[in-house]
ModelCIF file with pLDDT and N, C-alpha, C, O atoms, coordinates in Angstrom:
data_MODEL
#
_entry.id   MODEL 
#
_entity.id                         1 
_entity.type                       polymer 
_entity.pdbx_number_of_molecules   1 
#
_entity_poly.entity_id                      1 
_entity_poly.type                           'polypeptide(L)' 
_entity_poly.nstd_linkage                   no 
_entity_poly.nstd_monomer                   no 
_entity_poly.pdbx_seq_one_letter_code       
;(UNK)(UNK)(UNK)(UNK)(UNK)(UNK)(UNK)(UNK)(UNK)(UNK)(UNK)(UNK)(UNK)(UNK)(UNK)(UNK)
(UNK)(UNK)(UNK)(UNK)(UNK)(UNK)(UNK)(UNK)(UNK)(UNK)(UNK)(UNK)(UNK)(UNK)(UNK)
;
_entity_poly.pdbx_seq_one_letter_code_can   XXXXXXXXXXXXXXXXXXXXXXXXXXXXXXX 
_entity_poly.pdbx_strand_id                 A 
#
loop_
_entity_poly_seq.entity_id 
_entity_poly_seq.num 
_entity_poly_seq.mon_id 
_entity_poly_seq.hetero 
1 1  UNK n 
1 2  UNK n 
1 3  UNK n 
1 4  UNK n 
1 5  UNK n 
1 6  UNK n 
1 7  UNK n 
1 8  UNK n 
1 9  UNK n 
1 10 UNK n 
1 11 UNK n 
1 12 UNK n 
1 13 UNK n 
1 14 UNK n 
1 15 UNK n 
1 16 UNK n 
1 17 UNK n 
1 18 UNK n 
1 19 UNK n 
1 20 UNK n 
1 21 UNK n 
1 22 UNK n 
1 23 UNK n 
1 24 UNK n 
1 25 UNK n 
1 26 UNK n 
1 27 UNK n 
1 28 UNK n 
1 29 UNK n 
1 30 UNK n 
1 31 UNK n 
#
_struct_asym.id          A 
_struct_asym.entity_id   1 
#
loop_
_ma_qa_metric.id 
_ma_qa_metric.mode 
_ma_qa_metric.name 
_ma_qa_metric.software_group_id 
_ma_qa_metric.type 
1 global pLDDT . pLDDT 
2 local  pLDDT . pLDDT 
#
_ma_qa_metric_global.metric_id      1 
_ma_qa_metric_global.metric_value   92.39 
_ma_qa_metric_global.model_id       1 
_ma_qa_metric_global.ordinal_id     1 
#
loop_
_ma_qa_metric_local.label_asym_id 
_ma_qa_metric_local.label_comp_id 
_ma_qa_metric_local.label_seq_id 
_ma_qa_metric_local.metric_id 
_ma_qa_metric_local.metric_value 
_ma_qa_metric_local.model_id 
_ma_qa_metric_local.ordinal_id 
A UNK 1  2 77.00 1 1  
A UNK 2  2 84.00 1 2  
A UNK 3  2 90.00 1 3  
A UNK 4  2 90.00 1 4  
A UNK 5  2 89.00 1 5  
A UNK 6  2 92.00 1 6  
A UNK 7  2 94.00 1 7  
A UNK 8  2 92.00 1 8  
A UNK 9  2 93.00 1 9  
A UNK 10 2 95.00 1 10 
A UNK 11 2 94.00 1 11 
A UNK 12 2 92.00 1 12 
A UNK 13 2 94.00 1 13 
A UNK 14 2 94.00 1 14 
A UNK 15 2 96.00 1 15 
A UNK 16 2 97.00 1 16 
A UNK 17 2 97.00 1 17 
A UNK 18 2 96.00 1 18 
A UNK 19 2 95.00 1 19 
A UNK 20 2 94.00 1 20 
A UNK 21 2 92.00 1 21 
A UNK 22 2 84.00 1 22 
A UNK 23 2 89.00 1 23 
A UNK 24 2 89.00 1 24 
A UNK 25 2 89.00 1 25 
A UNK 26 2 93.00 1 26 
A UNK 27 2 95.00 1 27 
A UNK 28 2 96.00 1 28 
A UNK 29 2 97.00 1 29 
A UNK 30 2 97.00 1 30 
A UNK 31 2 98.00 1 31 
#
loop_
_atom_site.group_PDB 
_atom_site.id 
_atom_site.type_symbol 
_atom_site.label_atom_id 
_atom_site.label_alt_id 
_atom_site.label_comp_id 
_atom_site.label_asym_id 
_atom_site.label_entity_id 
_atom_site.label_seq_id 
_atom_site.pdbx_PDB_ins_code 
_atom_site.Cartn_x 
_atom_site.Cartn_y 
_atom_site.Cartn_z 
_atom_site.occupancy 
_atom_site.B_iso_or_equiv 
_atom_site.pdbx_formal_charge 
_atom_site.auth_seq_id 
_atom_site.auth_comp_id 
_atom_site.auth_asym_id 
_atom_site.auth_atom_id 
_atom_site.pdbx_PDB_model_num 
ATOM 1   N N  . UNK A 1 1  ? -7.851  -7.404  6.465  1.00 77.00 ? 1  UNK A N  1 
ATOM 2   C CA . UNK A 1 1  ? -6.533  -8.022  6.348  1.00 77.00 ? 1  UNK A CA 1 
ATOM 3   C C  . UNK A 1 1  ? -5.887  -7.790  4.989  1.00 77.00 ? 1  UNK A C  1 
ATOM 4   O O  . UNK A 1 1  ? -4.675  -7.929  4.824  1.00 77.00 ? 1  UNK A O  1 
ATOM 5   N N  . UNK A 1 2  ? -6.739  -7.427  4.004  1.00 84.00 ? 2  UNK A N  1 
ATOM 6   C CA . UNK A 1 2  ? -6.189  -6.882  2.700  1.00 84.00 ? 2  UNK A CA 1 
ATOM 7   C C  . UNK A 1 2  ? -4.934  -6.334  2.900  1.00 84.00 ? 2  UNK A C  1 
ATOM 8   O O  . UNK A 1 2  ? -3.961  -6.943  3.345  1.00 84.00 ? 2  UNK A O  1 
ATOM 9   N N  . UNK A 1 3  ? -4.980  -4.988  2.509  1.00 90.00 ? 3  UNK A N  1 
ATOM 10  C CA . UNK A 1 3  ? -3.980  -3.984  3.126  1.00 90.00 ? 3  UNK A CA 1 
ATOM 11  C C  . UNK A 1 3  ? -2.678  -4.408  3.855  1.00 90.00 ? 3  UNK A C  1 
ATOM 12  O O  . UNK A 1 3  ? -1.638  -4.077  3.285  1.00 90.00 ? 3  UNK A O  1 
ATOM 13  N N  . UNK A 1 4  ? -2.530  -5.308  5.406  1.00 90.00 ? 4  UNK A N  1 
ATOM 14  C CA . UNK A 1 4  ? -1.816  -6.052  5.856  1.00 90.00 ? 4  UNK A CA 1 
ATOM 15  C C  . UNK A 1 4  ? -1.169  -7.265  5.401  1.00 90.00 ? 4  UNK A C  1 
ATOM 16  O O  . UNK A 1 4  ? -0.131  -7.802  5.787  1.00 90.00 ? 4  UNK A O  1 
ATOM 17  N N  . UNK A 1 5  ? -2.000  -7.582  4.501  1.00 89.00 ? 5  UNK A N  1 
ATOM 18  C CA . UNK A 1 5  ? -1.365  -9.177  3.500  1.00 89.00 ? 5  UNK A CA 1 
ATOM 19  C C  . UNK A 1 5  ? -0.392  -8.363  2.192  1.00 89.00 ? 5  UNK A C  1 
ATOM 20  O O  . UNK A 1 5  ? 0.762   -8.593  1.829  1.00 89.00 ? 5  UNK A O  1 
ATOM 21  N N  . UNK A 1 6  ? -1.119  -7.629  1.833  1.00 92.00 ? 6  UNK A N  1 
ATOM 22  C CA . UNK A 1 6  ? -0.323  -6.945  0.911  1.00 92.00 ? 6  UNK A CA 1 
ATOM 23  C C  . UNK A 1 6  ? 1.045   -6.153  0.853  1.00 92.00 ? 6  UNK A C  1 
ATOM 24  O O  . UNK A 1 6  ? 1.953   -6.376  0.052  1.00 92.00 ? 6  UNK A O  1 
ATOM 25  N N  . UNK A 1 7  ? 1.034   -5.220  1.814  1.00 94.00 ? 7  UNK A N  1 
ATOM 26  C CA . UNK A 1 7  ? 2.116   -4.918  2.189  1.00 94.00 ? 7  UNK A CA 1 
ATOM 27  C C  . UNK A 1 7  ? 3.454   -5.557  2.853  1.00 94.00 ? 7  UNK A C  1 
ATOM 28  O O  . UNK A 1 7  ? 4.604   -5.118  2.866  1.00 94.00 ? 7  UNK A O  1 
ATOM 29  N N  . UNK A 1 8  ? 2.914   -6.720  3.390  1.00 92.00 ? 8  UNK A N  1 
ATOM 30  C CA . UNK A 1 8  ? 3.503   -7.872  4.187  1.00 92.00 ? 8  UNK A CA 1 
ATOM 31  C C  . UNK A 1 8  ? 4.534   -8.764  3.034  1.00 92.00 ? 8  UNK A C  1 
ATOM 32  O O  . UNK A 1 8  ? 5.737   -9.018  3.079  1.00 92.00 ? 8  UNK A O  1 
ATOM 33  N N  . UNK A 1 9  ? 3.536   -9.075  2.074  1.00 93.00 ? 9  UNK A N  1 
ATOM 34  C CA . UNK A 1 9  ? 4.384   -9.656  1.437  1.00 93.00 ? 9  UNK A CA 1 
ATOM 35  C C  . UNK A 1 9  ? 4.946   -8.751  0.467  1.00 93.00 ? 9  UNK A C  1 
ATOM 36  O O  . UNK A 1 9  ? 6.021   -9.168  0.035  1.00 93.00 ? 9  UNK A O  1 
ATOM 37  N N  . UNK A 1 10 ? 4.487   -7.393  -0.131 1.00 95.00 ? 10 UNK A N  1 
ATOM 38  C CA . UNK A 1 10 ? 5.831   -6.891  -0.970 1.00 95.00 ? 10 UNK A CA 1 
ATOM 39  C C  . UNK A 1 10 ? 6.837   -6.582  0.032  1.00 95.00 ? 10 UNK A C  1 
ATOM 40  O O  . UNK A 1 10 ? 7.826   -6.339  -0.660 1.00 95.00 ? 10 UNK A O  1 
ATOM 41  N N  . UNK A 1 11 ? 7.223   -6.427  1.417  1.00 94.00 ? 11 UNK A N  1 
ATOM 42  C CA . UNK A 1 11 ? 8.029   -6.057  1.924  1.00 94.00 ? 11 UNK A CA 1 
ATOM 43  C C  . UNK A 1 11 ? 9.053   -7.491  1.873  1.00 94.00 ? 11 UNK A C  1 
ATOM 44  O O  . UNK A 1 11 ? 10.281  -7.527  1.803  1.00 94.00 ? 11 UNK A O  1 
ATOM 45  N N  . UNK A 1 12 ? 8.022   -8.693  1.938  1.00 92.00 ? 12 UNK A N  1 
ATOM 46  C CA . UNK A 1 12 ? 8.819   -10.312 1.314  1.00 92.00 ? 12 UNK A CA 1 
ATOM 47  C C  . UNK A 1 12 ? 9.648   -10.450 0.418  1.00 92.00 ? 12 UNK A C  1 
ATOM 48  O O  . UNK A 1 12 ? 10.715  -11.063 0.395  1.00 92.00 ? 12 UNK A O  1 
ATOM 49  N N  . UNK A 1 13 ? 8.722   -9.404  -0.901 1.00 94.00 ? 13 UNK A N  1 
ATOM 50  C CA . UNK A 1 13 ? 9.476   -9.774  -1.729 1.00 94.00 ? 13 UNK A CA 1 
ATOM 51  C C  . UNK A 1 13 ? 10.972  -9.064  -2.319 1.00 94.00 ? 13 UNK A C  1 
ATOM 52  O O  . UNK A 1 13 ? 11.663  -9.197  -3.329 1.00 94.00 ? 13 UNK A O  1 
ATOM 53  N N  . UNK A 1 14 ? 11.014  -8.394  -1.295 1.00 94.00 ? 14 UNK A N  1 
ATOM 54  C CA . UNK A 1 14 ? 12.148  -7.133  -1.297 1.00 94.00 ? 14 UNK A CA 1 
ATOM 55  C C  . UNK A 1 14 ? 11.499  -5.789  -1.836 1.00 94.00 ? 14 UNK A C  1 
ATOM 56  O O  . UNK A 1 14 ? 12.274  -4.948  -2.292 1.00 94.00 ? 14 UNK A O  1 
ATOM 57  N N  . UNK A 1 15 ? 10.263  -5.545  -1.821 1.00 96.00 ? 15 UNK A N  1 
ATOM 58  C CA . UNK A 1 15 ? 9.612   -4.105  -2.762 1.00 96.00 ? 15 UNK A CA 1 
ATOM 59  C C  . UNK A 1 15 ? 9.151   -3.176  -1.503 1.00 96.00 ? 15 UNK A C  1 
ATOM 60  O O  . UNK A 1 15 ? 9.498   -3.169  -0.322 1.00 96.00 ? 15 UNK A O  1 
ATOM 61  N N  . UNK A 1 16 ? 7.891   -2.115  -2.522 1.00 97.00 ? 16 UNK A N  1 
ATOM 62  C CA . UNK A 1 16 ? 8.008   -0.923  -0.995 1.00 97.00 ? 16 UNK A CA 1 
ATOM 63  C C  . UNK A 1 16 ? 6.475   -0.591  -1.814 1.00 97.00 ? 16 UNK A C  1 
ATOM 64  O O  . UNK A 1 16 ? 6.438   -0.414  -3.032 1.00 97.00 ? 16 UNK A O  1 
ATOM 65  N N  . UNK A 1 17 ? 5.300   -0.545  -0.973 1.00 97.00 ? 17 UNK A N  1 
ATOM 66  C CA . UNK A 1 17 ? 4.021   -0.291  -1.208 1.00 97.00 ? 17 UNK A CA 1 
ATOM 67  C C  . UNK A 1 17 ? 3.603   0.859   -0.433 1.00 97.00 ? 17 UNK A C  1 
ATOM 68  O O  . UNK A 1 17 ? 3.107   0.735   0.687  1.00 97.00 ? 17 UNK A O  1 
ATOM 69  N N  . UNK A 1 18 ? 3.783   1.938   -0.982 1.00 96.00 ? 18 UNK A N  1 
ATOM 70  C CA . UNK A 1 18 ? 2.986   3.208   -0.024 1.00 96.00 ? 18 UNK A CA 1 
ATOM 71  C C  . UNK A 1 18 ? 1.771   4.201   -0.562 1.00 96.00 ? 18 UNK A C  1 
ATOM 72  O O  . UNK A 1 18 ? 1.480   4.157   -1.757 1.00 96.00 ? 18 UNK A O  1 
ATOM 73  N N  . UNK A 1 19 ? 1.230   4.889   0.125  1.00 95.00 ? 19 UNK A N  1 
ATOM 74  C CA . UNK A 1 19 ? -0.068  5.550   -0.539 1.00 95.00 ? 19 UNK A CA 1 
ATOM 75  C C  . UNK A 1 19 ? -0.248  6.850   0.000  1.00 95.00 ? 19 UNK A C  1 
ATOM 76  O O  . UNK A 1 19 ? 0.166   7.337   1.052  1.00 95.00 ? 19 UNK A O  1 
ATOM 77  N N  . UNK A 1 20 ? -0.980  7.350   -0.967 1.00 94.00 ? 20 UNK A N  1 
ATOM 78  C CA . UNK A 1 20 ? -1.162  9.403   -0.654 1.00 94.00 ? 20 UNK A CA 1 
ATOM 79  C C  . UNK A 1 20 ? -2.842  9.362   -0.563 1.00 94.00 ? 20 UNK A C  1 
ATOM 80  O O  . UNK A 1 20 ? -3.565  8.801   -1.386 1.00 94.00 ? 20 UNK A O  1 
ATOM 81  N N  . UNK A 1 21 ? -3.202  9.945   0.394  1.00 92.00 ? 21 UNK A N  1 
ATOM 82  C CA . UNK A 1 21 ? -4.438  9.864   0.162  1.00 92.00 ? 21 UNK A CA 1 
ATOM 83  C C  . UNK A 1 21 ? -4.822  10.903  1.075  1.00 92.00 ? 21 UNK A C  1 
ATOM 84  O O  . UNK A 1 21 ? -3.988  11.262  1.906  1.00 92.00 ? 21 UNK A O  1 
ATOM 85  N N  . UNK A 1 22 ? -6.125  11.521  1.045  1.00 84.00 ? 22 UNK A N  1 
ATOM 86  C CA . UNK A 1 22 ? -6.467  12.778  1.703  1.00 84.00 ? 22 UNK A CA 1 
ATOM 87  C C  . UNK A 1 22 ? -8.332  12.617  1.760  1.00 84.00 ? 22 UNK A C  1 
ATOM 88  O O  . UNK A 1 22 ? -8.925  12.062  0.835  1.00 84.00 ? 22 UNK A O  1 
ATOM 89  N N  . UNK A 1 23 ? -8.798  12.976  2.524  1.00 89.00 ? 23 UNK A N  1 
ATOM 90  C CA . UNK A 1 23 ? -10.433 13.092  2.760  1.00 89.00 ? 23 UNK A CA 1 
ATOM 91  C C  . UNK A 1 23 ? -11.107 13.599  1.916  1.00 89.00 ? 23 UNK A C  1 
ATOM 92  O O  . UNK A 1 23 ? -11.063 14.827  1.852  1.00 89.00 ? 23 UNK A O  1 
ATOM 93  N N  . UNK A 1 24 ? -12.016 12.825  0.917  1.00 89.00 ? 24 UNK A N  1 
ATOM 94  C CA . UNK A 1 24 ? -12.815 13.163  -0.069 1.00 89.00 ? 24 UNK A CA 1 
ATOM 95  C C  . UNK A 1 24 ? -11.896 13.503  -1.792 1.00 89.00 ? 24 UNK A C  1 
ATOM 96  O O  . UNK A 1 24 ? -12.411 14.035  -2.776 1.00 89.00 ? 24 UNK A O  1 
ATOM 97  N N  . UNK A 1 25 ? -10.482 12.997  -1.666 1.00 89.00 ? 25 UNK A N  1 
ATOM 98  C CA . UNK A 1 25 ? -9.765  13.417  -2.704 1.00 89.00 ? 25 UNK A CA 1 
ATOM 99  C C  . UNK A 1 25 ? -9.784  12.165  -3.131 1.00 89.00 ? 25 UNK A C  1 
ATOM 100 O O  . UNK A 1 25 ? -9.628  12.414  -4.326 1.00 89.00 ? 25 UNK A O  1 
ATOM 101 N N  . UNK A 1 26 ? -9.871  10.734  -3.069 1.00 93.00 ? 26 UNK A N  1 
ATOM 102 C CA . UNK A 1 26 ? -9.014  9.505   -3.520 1.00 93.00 ? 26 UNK A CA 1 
ATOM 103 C C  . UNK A 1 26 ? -7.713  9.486   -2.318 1.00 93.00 ? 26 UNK A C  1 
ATOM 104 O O  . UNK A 1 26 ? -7.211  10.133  -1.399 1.00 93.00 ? 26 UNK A O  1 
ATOM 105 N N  . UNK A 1 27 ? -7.581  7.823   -3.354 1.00 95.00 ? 27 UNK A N  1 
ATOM 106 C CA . UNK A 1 27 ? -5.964  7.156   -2.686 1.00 95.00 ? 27 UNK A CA 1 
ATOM 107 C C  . UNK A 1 27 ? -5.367  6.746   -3.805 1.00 95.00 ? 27 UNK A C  1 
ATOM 108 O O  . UNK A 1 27 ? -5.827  5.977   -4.649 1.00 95.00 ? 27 UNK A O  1 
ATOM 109 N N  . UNK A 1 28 ? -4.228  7.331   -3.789 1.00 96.00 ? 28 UNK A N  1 
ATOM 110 C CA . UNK A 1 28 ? -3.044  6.710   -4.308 1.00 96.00 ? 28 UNK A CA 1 
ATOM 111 C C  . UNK A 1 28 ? -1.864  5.381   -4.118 1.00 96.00 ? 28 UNK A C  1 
ATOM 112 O O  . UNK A 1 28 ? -0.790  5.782   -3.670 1.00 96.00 ? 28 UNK A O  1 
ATOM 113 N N  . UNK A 1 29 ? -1.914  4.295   -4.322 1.00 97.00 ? 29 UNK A N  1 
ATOM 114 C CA . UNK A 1 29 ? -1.341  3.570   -3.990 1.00 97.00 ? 29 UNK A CA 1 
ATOM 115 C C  . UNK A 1 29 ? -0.044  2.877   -4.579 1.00 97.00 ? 29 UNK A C  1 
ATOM 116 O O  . UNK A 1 29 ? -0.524  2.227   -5.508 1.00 97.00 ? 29 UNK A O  1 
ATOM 117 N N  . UNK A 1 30 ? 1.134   2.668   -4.582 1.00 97.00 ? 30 UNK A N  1 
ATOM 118 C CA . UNK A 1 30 ? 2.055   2.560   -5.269 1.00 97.00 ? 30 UNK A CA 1 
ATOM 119 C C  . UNK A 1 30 ? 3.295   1.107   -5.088 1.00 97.00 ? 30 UNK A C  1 
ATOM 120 O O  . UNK A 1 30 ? 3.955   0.802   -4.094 1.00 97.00 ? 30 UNK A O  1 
ATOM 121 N N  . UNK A 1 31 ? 3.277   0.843   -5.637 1.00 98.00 ? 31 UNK A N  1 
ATOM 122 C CA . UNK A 1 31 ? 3.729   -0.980  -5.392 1.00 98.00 ? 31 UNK A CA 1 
ATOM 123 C C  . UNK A 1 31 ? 5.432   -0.542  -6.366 1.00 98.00 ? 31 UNK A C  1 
ATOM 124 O O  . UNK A 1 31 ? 6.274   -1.418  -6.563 1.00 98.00 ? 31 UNK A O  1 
#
């Protein structure tokens, strides 16, 4: 539910949370 709580509420707070991520490279996540 992480992930889903999080995004949930920056979309609350008027913001935009998205991420780059690829298999065996990392994730990028951006608030």
């Amino acid at each position: 539910l992480g992930l889903t709580i999080a995004k949930m509420l920056t979309d609350l707070m008027g913001g935009e949370l998205t991420v780059d991520s690829s298999t065996g490279q990392g994730s990028r996540f951006r608030i």
